[in-house]
N, C-alpha and C. Protein backbone atom coordinates (compact mmCIF):
# COMPACT_ATOMS: atom_id res chain seq x y z
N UNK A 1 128.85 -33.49 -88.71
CA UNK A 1 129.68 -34.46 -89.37
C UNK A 1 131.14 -34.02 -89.22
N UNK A 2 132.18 -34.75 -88.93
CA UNK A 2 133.47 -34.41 -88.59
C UNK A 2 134.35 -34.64 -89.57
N UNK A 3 134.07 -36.45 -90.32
CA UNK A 3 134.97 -36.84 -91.46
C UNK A 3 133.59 -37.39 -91.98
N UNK A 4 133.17 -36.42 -93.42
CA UNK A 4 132.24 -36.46 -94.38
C UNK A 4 132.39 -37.71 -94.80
N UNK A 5 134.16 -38.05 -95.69
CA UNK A 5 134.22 -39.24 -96.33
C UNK A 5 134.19 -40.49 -95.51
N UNK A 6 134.78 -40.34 -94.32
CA UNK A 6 134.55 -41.52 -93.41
C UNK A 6 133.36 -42.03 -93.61
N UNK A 7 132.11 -40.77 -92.56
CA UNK A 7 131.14 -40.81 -92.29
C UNK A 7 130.11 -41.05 -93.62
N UNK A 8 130.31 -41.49 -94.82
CA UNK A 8 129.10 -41.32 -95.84
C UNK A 8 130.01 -42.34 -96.81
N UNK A 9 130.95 -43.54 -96.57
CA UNK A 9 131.09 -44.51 -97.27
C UNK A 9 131.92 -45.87 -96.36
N UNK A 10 130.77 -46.42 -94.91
CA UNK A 10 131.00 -47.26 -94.83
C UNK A 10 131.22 -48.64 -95.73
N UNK A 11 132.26 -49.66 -95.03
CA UNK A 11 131.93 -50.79 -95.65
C UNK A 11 130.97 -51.58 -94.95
N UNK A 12 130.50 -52.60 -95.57
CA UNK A 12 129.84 -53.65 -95.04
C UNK A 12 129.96 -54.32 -94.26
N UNK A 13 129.34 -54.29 -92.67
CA UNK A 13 129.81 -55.05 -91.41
C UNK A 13 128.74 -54.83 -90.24
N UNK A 14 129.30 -55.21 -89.17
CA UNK A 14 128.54 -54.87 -88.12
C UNK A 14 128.15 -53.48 -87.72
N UNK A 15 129.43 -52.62 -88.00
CA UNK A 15 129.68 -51.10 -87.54
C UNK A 15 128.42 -50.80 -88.24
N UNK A 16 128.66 -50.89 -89.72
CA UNK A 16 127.52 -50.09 -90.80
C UNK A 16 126.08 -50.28 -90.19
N UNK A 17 125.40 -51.53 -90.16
CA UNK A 17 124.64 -52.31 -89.61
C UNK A 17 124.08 -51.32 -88.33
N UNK A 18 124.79 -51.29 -87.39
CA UNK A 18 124.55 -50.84 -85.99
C UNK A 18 124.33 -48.76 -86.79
N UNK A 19 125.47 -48.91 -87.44
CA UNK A 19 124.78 -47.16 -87.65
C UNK A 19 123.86 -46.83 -88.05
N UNK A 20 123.37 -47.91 -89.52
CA UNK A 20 122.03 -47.28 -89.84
C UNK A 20 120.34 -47.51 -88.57
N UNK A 21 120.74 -48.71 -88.21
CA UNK A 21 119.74 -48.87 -87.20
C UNK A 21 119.26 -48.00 -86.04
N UNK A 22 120.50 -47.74 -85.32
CA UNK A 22 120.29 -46.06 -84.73
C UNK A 22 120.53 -44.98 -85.19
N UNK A 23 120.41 -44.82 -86.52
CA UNK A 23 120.57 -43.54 -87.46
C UNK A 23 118.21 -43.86 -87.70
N UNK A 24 118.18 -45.04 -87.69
CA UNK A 24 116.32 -45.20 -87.94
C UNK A 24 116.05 -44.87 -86.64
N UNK A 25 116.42 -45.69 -85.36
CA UNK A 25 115.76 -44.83 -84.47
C UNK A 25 115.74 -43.51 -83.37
N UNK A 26 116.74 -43.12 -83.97
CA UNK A 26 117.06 -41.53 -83.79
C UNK A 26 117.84 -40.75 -82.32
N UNK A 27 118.07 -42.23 -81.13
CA UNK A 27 119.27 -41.80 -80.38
C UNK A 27 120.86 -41.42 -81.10
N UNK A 28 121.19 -40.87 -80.15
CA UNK A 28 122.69 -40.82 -80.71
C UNK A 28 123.85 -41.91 -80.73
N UNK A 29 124.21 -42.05 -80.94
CA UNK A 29 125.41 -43.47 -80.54
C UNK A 29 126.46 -42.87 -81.08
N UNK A 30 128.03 -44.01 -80.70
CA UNK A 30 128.80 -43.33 -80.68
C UNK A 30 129.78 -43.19 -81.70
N UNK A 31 130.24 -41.79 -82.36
CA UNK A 31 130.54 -41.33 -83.41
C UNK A 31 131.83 -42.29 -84.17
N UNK A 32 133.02 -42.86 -83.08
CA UNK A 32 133.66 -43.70 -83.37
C UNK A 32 133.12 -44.90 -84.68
N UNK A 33 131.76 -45.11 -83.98
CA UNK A 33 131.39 -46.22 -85.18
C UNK A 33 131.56 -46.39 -86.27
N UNK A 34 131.82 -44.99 -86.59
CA UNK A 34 131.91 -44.21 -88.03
C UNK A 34 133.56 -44.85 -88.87
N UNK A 35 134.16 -44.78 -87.77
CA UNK A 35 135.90 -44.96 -88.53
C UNK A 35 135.83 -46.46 -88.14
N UNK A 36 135.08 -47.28 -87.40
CA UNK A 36 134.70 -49.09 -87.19
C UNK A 36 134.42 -49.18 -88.71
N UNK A 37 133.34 -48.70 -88.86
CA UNK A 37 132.83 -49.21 -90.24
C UNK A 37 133.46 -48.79 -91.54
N UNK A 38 134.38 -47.56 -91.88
CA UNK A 38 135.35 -47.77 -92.80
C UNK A 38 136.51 -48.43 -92.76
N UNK A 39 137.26 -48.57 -91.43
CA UNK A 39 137.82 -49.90 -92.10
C UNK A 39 137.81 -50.88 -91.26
N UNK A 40 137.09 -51.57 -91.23
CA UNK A 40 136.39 -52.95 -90.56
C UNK A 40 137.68 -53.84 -90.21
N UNK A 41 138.86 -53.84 -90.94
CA UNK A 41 139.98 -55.25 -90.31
C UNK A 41 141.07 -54.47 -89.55
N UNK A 42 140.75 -53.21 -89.55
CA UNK A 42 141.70 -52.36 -88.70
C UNK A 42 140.80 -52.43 -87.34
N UNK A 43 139.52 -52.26 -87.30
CA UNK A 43 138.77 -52.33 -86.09
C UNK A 43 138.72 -53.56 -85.66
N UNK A 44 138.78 -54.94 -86.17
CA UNK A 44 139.09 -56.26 -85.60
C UNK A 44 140.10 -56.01 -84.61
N UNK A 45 141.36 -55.50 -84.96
CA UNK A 45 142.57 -55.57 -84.14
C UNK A 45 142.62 -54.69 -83.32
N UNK A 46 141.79 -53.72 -83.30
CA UNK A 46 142.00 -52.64 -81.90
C UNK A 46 140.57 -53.03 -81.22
N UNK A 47 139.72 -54.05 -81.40
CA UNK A 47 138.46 -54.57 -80.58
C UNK A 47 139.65 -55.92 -79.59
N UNK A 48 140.44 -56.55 -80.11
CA UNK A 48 141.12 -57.42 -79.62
C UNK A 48 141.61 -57.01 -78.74
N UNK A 49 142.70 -55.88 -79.08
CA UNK A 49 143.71 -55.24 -78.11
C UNK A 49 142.62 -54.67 -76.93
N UNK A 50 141.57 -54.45 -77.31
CA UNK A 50 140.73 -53.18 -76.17
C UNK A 50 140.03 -54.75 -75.38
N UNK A 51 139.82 -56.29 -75.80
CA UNK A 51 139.37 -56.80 -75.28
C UNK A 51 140.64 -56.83 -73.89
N UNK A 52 141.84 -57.67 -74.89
CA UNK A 52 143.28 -57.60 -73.96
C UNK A 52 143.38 -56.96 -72.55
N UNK A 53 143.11 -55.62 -73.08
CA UNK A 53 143.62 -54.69 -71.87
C UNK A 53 142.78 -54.85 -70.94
N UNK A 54 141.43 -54.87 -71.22
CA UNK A 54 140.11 -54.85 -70.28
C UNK A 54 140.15 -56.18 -69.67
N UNK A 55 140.09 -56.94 -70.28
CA UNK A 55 139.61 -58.04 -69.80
C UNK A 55 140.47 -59.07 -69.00
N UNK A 56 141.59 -59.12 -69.50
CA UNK A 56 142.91 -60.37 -69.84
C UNK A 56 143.15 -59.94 -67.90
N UNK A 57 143.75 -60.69 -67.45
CA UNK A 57 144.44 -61.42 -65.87
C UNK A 57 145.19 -60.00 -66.13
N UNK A 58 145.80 -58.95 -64.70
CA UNK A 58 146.10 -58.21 -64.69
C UNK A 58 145.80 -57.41 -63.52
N UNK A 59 147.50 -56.43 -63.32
CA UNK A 59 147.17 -55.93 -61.78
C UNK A 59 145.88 -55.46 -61.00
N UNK A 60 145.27 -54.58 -62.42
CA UNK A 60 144.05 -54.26 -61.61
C UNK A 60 142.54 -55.01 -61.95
N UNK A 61 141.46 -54.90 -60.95
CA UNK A 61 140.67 -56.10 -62.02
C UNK A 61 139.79 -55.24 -62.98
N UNK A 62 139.21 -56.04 -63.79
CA UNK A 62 138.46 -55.22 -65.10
C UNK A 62 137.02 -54.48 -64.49
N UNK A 63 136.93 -55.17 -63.45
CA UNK A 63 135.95 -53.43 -62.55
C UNK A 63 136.52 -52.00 -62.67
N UNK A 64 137.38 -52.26 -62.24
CA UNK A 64 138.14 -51.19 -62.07
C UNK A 64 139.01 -50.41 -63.55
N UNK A 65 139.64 -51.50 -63.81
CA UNK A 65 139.80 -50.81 -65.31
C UNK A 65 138.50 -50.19 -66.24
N UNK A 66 137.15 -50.66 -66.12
CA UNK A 66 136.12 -50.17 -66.46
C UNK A 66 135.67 -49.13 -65.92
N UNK A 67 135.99 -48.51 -64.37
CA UNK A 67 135.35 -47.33 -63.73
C UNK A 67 136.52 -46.34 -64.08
N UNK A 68 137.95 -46.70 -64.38
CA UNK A 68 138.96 -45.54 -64.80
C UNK A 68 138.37 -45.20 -66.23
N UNK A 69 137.99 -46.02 -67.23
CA UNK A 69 137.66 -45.83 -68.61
C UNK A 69 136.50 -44.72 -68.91
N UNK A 70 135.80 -44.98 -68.02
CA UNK A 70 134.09 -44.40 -67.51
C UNK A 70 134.99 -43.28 -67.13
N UNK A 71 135.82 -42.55 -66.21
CA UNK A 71 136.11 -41.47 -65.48
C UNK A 71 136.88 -40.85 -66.50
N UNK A 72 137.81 -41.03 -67.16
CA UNK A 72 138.36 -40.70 -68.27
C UNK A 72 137.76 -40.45 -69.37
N UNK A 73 136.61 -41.02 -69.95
CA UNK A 73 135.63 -40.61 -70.94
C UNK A 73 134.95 -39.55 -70.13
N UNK A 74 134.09 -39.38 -69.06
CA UNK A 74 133.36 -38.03 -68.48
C UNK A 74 134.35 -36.88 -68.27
N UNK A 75 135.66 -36.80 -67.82
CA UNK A 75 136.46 -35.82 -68.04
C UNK A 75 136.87 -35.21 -69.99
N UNK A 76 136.45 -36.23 -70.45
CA UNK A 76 136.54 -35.71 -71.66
C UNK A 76 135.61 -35.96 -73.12
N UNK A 77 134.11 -35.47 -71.73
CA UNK A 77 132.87 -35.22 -72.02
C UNK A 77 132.56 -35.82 -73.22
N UNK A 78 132.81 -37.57 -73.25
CA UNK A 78 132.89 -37.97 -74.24
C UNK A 78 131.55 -39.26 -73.41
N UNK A 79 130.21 -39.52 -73.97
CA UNK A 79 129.20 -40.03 -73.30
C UNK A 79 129.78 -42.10 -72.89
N UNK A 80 130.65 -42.07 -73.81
CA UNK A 80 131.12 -43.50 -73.68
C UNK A 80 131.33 -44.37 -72.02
């Protein structure tokens, strides 16, 4: 456990939802979920912005912005 209070007083949402379900079936998922589900309208606006960047018309296409994201998470042995 990293942030106890984070991690042991979600609010009510999807995040919470998705944690306890793979907290029942016993893969790991990813720890972020943890600060999604305490504060749920702060994670609305950085799911937007992360749609933005990924997705939205832009120099490079979202293949590619997806295989830098992927290469950047394995350099920092982070499973995402």
């Amino acid at each position: 456990m990293f942030l106890p209070d984070v991690e042991n007083n979600p609010q009510p949402g999807p995040y919470a939802d998705m944690i306890r379900m793979m907290k029942s079936a016993g893969p790991e998922y990813p720890q972020i979920w943890h600060l999604f589900a305490f504060k749920p309208d702060a994670t609305a606006h950085l799911a937007k912005f992360t749609q933005e960047i990924m997705r939205e018309p832009g120099p490079l296409t979202p293949g590619l912005r997806e295989l830098i994201a992927a290469y950047t998470s394995s350099k920092n042995d982070c499973p995402f």
